[in-house]
C-alpha atoms as a PDB file:
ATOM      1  CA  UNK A   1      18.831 -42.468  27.613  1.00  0.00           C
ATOM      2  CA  UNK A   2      22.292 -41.343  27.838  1.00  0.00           C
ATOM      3  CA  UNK A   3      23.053 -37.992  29.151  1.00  0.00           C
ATOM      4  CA  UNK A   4      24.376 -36.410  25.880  1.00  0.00           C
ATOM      5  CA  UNK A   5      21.123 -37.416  24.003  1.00  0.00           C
ATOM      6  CA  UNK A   6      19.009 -35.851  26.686  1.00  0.00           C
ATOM      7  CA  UNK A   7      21.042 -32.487  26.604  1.00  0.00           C
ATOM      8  CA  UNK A   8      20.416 -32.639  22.597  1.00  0.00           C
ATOM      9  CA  UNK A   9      16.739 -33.407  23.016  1.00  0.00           C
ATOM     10  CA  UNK A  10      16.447 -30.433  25.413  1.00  0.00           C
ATOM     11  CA  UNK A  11      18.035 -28.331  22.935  1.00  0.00           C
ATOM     12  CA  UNK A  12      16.280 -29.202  20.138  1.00  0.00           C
ATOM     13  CA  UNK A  13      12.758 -28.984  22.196  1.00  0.00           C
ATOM     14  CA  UNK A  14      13.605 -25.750  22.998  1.00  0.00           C
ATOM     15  CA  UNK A  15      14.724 -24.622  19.319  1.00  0.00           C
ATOM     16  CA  UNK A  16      10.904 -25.311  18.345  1.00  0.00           C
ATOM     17  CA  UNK A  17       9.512 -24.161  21.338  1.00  0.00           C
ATOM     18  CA  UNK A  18      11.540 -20.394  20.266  1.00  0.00           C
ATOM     19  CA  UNK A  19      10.999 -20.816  16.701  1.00  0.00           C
ATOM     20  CA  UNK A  20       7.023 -21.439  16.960  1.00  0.00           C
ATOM     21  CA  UNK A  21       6.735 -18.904  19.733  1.00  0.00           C
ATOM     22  CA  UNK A  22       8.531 -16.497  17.741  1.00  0.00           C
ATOM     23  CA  UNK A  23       6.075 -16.801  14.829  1.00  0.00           C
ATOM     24  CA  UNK A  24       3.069 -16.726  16.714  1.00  0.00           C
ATOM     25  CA  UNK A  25       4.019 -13.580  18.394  1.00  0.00           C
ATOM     26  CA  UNK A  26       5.168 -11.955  14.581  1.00  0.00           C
ATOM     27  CA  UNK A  27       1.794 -13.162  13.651  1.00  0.00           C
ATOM     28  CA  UNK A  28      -0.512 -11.529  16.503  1.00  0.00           C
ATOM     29  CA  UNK A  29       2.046  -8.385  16.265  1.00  0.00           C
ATOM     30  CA  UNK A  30       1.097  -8.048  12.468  1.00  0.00           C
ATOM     31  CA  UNK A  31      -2.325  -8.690  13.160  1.00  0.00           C
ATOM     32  CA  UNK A  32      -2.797  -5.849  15.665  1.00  0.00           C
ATOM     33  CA  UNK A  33      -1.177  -3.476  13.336  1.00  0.00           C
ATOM     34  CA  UNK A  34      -3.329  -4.565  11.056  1.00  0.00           C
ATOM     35  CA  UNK A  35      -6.578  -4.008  13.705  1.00  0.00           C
ATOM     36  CA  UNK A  36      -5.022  -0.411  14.643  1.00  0.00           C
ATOM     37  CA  UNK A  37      -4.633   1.038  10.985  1.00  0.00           C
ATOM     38  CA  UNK A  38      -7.475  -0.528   9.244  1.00  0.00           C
ATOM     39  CA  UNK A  39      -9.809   2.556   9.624  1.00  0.00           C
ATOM     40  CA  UNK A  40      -6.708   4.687   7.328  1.00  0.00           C
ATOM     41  CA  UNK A  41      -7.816   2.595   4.186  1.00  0.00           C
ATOM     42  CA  UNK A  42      -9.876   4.353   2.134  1.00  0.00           C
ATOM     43  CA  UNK A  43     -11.764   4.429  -1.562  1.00  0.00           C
ATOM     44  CA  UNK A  44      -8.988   5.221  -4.038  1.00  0.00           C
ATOM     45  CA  UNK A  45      -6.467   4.008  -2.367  1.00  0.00           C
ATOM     46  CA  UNK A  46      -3.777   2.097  -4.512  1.00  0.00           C
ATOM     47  CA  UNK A  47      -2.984  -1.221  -3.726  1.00  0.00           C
ATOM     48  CA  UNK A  48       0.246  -0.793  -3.221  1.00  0.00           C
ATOM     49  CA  UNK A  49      -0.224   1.924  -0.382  1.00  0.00           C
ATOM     50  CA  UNK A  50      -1.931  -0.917   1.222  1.00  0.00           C
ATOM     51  CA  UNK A  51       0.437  -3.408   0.972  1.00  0.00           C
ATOM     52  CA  UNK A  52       3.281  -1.287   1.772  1.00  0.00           C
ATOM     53  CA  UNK A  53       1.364  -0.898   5.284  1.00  0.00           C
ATOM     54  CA  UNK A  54      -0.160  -4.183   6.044  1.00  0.00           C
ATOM     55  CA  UNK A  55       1.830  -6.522   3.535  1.00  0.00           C
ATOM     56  CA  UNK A  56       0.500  -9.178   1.818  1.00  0.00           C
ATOM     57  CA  UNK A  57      -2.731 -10.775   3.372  1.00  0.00           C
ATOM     58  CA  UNK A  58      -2.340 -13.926   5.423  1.00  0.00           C
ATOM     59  CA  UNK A  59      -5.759 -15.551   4.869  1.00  0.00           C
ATOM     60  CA  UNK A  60      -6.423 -14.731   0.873  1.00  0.00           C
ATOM     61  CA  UNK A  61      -5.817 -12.808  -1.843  1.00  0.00           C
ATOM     62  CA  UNK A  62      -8.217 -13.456  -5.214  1.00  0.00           C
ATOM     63  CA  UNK A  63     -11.705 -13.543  -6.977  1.00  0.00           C
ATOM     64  CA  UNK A  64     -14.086 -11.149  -4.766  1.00  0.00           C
ATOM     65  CA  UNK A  65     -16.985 -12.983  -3.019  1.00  0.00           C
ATOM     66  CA  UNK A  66     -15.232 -15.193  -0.887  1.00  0.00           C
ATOM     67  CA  UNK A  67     -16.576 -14.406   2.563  1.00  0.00           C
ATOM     68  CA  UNK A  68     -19.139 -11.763   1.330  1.00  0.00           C
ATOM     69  CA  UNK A  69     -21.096  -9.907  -1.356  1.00  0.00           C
ATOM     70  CA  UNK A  70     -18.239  -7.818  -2.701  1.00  0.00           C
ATOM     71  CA  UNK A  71     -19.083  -4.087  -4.120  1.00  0.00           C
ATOM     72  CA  UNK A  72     -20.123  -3.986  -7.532  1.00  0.00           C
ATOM     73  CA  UNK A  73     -16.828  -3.738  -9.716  1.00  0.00           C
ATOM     74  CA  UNK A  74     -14.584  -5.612  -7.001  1.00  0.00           C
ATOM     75  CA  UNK A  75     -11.717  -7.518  -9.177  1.00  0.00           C
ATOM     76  CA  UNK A  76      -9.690  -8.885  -6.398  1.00  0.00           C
ATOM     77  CA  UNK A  77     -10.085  -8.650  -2.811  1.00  0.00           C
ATOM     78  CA  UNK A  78      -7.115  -9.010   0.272  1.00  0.00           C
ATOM     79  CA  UNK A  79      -8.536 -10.844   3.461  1.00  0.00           C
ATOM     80  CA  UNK A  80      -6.493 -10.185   6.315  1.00  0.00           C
ATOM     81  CA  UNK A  81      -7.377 -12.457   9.289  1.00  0.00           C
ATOM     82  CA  UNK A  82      -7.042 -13.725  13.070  1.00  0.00           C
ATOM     83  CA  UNK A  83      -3.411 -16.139  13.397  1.00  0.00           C
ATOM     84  CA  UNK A  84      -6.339 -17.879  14.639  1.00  0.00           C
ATOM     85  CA  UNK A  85      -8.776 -17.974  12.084  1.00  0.00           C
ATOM     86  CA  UNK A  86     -11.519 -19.923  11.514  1.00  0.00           C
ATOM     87  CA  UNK A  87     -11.581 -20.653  15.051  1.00  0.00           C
ATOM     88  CA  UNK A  88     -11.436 -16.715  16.160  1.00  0.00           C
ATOM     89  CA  UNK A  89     -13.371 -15.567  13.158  1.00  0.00           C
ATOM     90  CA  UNK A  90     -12.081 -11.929  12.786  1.00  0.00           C
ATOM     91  CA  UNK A  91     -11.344 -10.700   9.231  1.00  0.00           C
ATOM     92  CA  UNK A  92     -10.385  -7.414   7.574  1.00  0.00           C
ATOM     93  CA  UNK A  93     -11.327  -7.288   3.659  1.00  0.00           C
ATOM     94  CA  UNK A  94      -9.933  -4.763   1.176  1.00  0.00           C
ATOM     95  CA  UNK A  95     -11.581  -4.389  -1.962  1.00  0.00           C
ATOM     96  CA  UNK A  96     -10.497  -3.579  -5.581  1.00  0.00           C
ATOM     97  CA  UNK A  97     -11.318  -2.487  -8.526  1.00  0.00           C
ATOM     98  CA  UNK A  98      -9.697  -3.211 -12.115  1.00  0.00           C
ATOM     99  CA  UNK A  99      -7.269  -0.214 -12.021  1.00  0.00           C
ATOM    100  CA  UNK A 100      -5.687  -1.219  -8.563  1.00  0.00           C
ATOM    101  CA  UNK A 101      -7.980   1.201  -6.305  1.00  0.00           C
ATOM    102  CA  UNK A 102      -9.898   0.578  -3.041  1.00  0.00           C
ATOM    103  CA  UNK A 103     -13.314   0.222  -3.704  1.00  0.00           C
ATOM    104  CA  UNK A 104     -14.021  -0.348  -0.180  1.00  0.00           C
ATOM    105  CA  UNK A 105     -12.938  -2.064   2.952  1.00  0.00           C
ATOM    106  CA  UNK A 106     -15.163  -4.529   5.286  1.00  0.00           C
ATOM    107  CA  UNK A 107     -14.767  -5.663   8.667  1.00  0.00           C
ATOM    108  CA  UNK A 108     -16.034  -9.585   8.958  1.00  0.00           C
ATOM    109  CA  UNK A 109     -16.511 -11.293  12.494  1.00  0.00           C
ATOM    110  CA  UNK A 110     -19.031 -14.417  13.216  1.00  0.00           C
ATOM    111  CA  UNK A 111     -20.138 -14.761  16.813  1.00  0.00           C
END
């Protein structure tokens, strides 16, 4: 290898290295916020109060019932999980109903 290839190599190992780092930190970052605040979601709440403080979920957002029974009158449910997940299985479920409110809010974790 010539020394100018090696020096671009390095570079570039160390530009993905950064870049990867960087988004598993933003990740874990997000997903303590996300572990600190959960408790201030409550029935009622609209759904874009809970977006505005969590963003949009990382792991799903659909059809109620994917990793539970949802509440009677669930529409759609947010699933925010572990950067991890399935292999940590740690997961933060918001509920809604058909006019945009909390129904209710579940914490999911599988030994």
């Amino acid at each position: 290898m010539t020394k100018p290839f090696r020096r671009l190599a390095a570079i570039t190992s160390f530009g993905i290295v950064l870049v990867v780092g960087s988004q598993i930190g933003t990740a874990y970052y997000r997903f303590a916020k996300i572990e600190r605040e959960f408790k201030s979601v409550h029935a009622g709440q609209a759904r874009s109060s809970v977006v505005e403080l969590f963003g949009m979920p990382n792991y799903r957002m659909g059809r109620c019932g994917t990793l539970s029974s949802p509440p009677p009158g669930c529409t759609m449910e947010y699933v925010y999980s572990d950067p991890l997940a399935p292999w940590v299985p740690d997961y933060y479920v918001v509920y809604f109903a058909a006019d945009d409110r909390v129904l209710e809010t579940a914490y999911l974790s599988s030994p």
